[in-house]
PDB file of N, CA and C in Angstrom:
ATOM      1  N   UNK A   1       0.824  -1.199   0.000  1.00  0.00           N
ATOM      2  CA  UNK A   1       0.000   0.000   0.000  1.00  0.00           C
ATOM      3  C   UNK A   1       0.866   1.259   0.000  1.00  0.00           C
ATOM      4  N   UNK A   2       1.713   1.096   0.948  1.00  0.00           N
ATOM      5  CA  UNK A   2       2.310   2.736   1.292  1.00  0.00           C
ATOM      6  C   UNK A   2       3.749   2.806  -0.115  1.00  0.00           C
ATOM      7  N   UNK A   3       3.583   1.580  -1.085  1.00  0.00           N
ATOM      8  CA  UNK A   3       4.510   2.014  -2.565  1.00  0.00           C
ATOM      9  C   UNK A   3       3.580   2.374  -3.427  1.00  0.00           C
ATOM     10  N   UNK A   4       2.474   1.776  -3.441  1.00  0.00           N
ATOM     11  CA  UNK A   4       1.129   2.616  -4.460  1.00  0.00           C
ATOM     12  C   UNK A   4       0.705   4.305  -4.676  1.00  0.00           C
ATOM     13  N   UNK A   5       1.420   4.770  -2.448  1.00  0.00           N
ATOM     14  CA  UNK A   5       1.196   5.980  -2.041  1.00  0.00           C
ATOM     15  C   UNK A   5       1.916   6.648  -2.656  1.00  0.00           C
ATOM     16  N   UNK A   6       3.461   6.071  -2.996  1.00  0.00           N
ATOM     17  CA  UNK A   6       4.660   6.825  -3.434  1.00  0.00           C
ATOM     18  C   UNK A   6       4.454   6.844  -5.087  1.00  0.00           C
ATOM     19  N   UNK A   7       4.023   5.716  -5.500  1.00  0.00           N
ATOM     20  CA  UNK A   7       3.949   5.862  -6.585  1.00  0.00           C
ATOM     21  C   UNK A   7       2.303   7.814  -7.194  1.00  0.00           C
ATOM     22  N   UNK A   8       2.025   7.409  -6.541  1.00  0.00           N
ATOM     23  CA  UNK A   8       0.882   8.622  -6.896  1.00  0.00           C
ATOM     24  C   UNK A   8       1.434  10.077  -6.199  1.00  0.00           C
ATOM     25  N   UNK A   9       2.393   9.905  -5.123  1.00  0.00           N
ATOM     26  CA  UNK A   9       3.220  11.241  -4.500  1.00  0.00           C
ATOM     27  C   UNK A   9       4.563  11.241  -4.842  1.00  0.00           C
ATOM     28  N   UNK A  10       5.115  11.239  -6.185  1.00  0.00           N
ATOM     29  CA  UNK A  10       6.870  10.892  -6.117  1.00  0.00           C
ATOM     30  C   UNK A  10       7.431  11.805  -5.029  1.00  0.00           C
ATOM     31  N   UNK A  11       6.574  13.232  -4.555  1.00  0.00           N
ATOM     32  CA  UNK A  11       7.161  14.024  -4.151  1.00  0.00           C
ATOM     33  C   UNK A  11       7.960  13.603  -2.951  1.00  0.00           C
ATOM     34  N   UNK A  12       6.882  12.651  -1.989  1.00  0.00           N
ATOM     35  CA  UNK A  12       7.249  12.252  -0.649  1.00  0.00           C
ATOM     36  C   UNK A  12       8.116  11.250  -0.833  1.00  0.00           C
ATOM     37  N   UNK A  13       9.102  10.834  -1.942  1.00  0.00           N
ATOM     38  CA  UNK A  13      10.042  10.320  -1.654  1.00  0.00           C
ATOM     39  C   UNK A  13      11.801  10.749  -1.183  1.00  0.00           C
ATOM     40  N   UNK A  14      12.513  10.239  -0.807  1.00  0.00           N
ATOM     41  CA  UNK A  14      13.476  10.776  -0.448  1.00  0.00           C
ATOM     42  C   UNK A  14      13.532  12.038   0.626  1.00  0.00           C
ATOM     43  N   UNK A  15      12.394  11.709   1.208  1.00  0.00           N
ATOM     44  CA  UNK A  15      12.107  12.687   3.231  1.00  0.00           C
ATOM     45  C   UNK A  15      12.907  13.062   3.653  1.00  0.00           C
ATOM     46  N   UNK A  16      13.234  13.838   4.595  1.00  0.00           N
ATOM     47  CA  UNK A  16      14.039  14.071   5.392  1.00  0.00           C
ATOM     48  C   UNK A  16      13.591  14.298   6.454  1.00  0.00           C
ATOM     49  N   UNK A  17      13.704  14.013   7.477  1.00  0.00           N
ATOM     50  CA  UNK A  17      13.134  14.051   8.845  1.00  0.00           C
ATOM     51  C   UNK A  17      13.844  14.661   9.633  1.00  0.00           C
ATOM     52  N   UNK A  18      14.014  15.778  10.598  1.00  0.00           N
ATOM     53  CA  UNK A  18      14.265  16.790  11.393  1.00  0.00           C
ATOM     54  C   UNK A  18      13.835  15.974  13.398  1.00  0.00           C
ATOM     55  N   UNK A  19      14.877  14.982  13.507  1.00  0.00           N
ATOM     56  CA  UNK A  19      14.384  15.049  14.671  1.00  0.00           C
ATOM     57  C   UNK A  19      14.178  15.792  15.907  1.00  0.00           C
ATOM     58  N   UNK A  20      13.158  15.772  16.593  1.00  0.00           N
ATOM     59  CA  UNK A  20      13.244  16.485  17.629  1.00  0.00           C
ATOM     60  C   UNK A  20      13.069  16.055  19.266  1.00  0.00           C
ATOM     61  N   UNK A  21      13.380  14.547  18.846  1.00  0.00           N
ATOM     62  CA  UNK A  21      13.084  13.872  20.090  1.00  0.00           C
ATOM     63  C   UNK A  21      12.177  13.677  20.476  1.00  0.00           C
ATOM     64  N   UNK A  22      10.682  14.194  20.368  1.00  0.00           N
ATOM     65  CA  UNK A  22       9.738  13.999  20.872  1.00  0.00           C
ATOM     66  C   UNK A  22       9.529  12.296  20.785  1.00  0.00           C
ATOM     67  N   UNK A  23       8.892  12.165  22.226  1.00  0.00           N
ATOM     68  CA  UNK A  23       8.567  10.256  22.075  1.00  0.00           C
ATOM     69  C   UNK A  23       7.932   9.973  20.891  1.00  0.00           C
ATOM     70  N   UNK A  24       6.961  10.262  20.286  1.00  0.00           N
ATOM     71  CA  UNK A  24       6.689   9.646  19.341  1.00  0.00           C
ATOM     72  C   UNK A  24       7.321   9.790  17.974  1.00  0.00           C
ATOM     73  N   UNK A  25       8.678  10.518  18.332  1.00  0.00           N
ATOM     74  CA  UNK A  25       9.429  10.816  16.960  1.00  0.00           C
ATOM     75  C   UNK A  25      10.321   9.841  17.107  1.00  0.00           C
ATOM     76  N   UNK A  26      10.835   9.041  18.595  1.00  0.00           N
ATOM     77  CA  UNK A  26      11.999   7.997  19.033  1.00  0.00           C
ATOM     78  C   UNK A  26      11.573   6.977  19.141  1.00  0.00           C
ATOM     79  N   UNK A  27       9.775   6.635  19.271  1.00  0.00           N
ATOM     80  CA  UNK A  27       9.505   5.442  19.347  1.00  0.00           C
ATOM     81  C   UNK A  27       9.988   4.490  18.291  1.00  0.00           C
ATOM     82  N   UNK A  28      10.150   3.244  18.396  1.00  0.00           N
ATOM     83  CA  UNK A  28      10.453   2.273  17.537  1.00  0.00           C
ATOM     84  C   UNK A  28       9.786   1.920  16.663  1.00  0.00           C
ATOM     85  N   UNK A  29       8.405   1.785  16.737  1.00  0.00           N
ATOM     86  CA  UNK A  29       7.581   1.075  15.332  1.00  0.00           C
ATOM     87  C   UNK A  29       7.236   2.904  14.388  1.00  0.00           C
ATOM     88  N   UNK A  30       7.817   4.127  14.954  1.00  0.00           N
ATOM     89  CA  UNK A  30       8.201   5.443  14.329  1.00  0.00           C
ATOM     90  C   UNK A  30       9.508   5.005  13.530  1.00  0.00           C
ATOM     91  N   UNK A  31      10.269   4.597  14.420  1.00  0.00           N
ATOM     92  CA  UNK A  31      11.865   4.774  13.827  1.00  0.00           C
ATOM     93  C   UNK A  31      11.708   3.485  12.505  1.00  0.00           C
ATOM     94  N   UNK A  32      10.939   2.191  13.072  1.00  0.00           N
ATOM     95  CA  UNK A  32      10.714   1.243  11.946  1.00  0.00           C
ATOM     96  C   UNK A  32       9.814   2.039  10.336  1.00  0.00           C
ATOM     97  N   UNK A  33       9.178   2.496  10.736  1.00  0.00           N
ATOM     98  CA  UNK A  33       8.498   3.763  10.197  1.00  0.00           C
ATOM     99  C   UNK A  33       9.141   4.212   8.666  1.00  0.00           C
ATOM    100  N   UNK A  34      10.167   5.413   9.441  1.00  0.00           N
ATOM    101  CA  UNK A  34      10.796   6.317   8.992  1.00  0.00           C
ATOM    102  C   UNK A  34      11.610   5.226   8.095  1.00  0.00           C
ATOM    103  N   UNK A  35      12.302   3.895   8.542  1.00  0.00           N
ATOM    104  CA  UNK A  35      13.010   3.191   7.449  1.00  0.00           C
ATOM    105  C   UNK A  35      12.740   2.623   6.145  1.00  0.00           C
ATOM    106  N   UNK A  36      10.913   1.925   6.896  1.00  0.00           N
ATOM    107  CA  UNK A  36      10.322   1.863   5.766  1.00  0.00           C
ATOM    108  C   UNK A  36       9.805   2.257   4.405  1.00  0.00           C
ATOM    109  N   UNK A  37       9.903   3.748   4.755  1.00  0.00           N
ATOM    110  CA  UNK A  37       9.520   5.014   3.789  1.00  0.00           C
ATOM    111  C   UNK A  37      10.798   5.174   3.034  1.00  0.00           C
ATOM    112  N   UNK A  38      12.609   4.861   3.905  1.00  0.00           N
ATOM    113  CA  UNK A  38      13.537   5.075   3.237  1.00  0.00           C
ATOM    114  C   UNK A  38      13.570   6.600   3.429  1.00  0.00           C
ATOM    115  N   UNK A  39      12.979   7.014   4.452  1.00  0.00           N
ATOM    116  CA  UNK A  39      13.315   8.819   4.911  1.00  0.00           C
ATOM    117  C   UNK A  39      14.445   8.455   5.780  1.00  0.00           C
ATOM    118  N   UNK A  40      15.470   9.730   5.358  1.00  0.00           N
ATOM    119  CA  UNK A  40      16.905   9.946   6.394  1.00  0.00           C
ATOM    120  C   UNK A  40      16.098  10.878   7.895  1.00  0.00           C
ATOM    121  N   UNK A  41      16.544  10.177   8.730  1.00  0.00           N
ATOM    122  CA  UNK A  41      16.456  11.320   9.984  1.00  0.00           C
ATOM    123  C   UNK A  41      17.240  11.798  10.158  1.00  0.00           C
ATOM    124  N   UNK A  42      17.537  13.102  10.645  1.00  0.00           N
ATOM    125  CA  UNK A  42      18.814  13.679  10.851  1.00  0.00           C
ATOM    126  C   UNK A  42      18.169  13.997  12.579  1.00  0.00           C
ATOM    127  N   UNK A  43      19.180  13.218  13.914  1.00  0.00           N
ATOM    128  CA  UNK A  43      18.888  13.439  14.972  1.00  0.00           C
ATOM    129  C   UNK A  43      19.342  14.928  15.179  1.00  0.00           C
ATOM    130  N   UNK A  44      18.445  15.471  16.349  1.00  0.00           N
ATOM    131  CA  UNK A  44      18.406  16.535  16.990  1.00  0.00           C
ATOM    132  C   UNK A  44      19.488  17.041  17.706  1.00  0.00           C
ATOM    133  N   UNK A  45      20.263  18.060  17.531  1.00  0.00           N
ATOM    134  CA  UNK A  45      20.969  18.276  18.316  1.00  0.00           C
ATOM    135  C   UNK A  45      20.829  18.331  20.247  1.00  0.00           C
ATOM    136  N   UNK A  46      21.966  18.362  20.782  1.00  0.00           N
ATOM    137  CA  UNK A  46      21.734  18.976  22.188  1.00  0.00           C
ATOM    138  C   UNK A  46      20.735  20.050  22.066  1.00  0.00           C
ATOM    139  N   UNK A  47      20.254  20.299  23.701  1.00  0.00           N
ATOM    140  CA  UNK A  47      19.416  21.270  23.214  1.00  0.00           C
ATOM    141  C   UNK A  47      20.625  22.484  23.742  1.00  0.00           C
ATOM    142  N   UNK A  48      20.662  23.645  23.318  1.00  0.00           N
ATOM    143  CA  UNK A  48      21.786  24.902  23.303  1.00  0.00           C
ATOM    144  C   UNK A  48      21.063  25.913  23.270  1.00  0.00           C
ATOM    145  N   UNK A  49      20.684  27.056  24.736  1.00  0.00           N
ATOM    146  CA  UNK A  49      20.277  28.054  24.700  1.00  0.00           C
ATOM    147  C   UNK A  49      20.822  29.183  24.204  1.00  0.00           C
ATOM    148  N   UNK A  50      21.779  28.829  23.830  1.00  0.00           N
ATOM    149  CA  UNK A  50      23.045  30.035  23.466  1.00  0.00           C
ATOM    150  C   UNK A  50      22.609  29.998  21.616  1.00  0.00           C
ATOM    151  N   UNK A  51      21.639  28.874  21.176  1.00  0.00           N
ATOM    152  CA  UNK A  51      21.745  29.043  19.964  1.00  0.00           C
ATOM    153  C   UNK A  51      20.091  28.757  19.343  1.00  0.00           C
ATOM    154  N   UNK A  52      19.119  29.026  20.361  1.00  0.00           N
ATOM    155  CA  UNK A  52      17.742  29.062  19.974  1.00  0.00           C
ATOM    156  C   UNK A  52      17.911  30.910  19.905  1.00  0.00           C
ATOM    157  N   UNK A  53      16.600  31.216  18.805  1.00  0.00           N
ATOM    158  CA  UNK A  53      16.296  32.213  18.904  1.00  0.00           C
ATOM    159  C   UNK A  53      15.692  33.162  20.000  1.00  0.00           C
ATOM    160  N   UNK A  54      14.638  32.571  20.750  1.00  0.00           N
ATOM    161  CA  UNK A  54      13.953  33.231  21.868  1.00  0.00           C
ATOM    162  C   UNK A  54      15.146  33.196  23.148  1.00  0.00           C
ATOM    163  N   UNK A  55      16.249  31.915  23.362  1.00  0.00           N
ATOM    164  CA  UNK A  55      16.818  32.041  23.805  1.00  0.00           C
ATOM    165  C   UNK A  55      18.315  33.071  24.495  1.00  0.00           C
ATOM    166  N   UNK A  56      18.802  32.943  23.307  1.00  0.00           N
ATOM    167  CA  UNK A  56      19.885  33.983  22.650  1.00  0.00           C
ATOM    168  C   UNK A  56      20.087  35.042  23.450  1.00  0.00           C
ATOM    169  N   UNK A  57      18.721  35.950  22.872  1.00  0.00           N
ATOM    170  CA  UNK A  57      18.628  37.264  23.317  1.00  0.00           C
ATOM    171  C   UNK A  57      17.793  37.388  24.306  1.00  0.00           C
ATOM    172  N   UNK A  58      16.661  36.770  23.740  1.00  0.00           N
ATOM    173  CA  UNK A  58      15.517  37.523  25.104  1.00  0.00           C
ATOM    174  C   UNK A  58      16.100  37.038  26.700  1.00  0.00           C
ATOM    175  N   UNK A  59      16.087  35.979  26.583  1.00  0.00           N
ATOM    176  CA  UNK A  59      15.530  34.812  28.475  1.00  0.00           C
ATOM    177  C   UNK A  59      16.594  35.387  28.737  1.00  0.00           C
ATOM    178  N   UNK A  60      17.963  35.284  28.333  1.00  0.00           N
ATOM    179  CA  UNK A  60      18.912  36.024  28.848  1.00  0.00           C
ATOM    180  C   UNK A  60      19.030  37.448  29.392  1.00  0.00           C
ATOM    181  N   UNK A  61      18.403  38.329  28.629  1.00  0.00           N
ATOM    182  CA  UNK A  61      18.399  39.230  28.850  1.00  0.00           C
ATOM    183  C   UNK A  61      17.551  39.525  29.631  1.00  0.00           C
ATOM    184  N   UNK A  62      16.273  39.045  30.001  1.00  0.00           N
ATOM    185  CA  UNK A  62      15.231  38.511  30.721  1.00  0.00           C
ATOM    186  C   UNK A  62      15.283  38.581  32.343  1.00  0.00           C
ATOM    187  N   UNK A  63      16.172  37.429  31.930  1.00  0.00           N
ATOM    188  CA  UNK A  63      16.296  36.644  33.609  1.00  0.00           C
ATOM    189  C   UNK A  63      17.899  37.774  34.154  1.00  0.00           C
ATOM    190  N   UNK A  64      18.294  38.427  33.583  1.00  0.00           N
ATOM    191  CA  UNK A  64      19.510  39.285  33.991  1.00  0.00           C
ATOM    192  C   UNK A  64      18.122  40.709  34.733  1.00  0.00           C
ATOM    193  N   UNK A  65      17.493  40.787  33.872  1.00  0.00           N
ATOM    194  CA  UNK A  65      16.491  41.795  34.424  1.00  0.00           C
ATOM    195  C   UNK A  65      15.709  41.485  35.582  1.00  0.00           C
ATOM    196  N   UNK A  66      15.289  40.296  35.915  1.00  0.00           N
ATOM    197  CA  UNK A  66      14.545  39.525  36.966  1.00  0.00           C
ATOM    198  C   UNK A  66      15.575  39.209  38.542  1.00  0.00           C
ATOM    199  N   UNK A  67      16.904  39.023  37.977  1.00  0.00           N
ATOM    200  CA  UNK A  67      18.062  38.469  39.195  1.00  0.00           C
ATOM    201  C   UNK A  67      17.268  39.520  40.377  1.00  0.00           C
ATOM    202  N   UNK A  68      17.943  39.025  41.099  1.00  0.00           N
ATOM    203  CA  UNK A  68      17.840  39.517  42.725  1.00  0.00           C
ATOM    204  C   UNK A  68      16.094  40.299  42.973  1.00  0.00           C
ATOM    205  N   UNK A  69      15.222  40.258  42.097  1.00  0.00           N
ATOM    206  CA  UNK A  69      13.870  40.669  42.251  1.00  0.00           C
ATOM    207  C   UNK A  69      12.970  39.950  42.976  1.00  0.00           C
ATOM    208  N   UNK A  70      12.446  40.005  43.891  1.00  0.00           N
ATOM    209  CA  UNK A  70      11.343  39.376  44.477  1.00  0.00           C
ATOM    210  C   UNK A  70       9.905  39.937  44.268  1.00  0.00           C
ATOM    211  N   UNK A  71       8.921  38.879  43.860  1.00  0.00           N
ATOM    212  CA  UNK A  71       7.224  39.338  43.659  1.00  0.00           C
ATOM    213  C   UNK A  71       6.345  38.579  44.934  1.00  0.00           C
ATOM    214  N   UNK A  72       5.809  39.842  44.984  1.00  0.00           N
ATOM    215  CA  UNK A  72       4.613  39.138  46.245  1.00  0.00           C
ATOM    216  C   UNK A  72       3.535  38.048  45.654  1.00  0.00           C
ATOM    217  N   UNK A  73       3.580  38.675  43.862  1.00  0.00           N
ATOM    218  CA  UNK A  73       2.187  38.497  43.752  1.00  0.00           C
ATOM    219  C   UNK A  73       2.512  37.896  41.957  1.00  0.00           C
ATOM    220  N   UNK A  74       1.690  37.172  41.369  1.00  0.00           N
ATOM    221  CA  UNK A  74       2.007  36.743  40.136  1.00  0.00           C
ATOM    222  C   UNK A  74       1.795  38.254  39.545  1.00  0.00           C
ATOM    223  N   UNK A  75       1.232  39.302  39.873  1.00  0.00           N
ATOM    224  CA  UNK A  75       0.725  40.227  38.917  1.00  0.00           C
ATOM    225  C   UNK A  75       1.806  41.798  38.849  1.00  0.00           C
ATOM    226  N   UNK A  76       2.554  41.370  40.266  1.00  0.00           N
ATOM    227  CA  UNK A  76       3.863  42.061  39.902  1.00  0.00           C
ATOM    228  C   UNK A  76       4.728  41.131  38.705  1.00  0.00           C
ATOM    229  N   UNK A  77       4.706  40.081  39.198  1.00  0.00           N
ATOM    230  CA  UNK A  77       6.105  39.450  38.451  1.00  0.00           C
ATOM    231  C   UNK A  77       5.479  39.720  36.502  1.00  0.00           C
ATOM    232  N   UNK A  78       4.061  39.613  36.659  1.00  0.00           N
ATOM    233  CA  UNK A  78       3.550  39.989  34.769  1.00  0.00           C
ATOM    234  C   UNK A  78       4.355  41.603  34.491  1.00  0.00           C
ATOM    235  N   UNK A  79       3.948  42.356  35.542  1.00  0.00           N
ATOM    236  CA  UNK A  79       4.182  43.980  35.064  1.00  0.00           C
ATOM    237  C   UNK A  79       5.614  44.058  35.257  1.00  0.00           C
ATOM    238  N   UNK A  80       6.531  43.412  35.657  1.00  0.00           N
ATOM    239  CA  UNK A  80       7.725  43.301  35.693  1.00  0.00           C
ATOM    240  C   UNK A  80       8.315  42.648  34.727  1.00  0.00           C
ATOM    241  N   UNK A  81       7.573  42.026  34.089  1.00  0.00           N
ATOM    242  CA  UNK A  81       7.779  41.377  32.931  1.00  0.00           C
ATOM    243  C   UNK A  81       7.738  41.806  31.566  1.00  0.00           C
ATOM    244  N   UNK A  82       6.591  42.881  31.726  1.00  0.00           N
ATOM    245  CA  UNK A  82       6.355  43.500  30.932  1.00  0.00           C
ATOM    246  C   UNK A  82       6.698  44.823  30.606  1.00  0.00           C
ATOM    247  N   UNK A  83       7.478  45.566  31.884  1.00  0.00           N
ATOM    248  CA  UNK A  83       8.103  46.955  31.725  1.00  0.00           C
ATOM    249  C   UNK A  83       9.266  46.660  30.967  1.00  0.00           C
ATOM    250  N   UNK A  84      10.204  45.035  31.496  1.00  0.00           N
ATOM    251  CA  UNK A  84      10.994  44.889  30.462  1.00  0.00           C
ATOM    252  C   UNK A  84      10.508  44.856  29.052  1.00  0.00           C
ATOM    253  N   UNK A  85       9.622  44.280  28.390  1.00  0.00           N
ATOM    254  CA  UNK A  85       9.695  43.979  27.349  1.00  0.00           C
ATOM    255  C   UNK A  85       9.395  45.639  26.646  1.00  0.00           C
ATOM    256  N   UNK A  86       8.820  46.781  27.088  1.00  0.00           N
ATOM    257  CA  UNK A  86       8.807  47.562  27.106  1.00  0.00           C
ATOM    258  C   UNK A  86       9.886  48.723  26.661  1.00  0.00           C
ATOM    259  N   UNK A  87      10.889  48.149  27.820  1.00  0.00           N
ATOM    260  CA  UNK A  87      12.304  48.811  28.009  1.00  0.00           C
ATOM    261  C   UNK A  87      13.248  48.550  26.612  1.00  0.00           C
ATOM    262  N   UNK A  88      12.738  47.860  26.173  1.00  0.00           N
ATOM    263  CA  UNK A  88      13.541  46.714  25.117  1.00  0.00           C
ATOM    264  C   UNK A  88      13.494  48.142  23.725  1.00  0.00           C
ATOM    265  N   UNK A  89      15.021  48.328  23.208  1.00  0.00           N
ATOM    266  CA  UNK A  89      14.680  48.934  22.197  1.00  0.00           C
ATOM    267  C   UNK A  89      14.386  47.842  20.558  1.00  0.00           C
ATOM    268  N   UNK A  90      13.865  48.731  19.180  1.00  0.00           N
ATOM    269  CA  UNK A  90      12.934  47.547  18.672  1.00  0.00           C
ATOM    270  C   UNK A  90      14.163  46.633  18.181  1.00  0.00           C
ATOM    271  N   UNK A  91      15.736  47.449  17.790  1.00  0.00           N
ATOM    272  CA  UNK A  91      16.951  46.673  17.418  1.00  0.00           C
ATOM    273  C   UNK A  91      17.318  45.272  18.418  1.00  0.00           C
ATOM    274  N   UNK A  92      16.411  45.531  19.371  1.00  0.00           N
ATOM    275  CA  UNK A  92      17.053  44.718  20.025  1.00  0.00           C
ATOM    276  C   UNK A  92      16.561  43.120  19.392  1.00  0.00           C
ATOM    277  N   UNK A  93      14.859  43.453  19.132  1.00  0.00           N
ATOM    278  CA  UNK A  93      14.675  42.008  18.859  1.00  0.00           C
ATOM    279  C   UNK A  93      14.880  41.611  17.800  1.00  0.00           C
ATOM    280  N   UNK A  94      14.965  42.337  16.726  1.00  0.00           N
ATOM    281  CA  UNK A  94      15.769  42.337  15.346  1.00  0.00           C
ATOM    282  C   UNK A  94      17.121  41.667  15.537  1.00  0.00           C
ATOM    283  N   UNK A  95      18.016  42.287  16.351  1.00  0.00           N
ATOM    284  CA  UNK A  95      19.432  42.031  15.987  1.00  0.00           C
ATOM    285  C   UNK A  95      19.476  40.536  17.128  1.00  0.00           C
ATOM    286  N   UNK A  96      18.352  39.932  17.915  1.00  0.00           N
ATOM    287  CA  UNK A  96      18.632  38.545  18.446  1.00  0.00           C
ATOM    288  C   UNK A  96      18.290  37.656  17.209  1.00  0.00           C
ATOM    289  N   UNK A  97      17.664  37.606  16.209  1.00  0.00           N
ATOM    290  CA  UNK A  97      17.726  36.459  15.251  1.00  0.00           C
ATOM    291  C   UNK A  97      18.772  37.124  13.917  1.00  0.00           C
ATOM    292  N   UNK A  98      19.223  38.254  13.478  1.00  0.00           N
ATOM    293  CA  UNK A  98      20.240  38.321  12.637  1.00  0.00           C
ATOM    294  C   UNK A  98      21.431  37.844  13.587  1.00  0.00           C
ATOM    295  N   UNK A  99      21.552  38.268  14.505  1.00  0.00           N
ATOM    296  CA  UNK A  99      23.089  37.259  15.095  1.00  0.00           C
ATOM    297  C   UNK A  99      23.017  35.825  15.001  1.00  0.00           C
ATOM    298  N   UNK A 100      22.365  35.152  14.542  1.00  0.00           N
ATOM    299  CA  UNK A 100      21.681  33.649  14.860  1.00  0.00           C
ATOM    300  C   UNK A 100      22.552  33.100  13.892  1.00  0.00           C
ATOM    301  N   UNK A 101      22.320  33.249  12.393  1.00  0.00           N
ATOM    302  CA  UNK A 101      23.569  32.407  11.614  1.00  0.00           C
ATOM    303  C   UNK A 101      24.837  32.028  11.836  1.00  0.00           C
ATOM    304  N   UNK A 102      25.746  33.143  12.640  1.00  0.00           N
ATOM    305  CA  UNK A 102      26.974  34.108  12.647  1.00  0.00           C
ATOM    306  C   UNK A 102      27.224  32.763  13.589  1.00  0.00           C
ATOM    307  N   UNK A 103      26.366  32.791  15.094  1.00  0.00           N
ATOM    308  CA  UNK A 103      26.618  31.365  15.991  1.00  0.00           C
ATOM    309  C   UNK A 103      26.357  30.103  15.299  1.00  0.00           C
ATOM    310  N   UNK A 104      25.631  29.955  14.761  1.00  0.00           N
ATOM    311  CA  UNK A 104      25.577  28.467  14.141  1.00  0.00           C
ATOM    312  C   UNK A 104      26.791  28.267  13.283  1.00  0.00           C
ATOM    313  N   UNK A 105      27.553  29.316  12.404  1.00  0.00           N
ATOM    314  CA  UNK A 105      28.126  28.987  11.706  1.00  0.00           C
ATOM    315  C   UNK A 105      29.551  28.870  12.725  1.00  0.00           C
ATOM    316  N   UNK A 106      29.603  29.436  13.438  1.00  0.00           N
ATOM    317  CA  UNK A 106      30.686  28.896  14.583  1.00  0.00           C
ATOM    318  C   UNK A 106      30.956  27.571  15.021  1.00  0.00           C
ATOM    319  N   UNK A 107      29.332  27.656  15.528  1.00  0.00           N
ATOM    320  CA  UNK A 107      28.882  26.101  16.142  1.00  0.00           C
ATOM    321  C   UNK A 107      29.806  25.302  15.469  1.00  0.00           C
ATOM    322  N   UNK A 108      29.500  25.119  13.849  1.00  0.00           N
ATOM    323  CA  UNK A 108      29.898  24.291  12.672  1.00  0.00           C
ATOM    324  C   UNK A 108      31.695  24.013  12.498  1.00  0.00           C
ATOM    325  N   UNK A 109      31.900  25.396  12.878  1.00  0.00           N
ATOM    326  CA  UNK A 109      33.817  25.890  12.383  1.00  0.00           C
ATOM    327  C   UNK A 109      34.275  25.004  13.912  1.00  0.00           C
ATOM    328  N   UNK A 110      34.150  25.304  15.254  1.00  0.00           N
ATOM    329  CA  UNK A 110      33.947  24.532  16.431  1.00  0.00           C
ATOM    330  C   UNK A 110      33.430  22.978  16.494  1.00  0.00           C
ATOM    331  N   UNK A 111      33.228  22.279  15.860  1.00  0.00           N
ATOM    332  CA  UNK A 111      32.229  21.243  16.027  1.00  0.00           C
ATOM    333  C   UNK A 111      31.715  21.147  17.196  1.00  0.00           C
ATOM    334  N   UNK A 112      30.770  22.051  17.536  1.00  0.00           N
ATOM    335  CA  UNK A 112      30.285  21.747  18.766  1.00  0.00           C
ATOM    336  C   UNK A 112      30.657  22.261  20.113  1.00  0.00           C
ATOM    337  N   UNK A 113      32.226  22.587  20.394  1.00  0.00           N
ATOM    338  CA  UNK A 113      32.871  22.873  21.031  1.00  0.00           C
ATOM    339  C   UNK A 113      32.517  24.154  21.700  1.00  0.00           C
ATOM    340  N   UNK A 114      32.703  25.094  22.709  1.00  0.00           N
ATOM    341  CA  UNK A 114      32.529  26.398  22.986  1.00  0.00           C
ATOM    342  C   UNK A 114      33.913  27.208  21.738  1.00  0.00           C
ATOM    343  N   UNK A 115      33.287  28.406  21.890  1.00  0.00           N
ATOM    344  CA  UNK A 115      34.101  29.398  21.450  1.00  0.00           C
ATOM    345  C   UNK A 115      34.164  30.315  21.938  1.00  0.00           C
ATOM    346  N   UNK A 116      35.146  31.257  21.727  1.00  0.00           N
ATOM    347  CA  UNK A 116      35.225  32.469  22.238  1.00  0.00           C
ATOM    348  C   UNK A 116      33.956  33.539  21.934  1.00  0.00           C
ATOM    349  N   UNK A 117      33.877  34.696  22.907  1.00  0.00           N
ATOM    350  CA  UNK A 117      32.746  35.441  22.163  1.00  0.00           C
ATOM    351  C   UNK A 117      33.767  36.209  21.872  1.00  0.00           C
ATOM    352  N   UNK A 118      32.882  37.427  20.558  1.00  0.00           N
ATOM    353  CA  UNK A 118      33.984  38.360  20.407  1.00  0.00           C
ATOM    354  C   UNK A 118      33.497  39.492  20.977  1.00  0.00           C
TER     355      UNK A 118
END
């Protein structure tokens, strides 16, 4: 059945699969799956906050704004949350995903390794 499928979709041949770990992306009769189809998975990296987008710039910059703060109340910790995002000029969230290649392509020159910042 599922060569009749390929035959009427040539498109879905030769897949590529983006793992992301999720259980039902690691389960076995998945992974039997993915062989059957003859799709490559390419496993997921570590996960690396230094090289997600929301990560990068914002949480960092975030949780540097939050250090030593205490909230009585969930509705301080929102408006505290939100004067930052406020405070934020608009380059800022712009220039956290244009820096994004610049690290990956490090990542790559590094295999993985740390690097220096500059």
């Amino acid at each position: 059945m599922a060569a009749k499928k390929l035959e009427k979709r040539p498109h879905r041949q030769n897949q590529i699969f983006l793992q992301d770990n999720a259980r039902p992306h690691t389960a076995r009769i998945t992974q039997q799956k993915f062989r059957q189809l003859g799709w490559e998975v390419l496993d997921h990296p570590p996960y690396s906050p230094d090289l997600a987008p929301s990560d990068y710039k914002a949480f960092l910059s975030l949780q540097n704004w939050l250090k030593g703060k205490e909230f009585a109340t969930e509705a301080e910790l929102r408006q505290s949350i939100q004067d930052w995002i406020d405070s934020r000029p608009a380059g800022f969230w712009v220039m956290g995903f244009t820096d994004l290649p610049e690290r990956w392509r490090k990542v790559i020159e590094y295999e993985g390794d740390y690097f220096p910042e500059d």
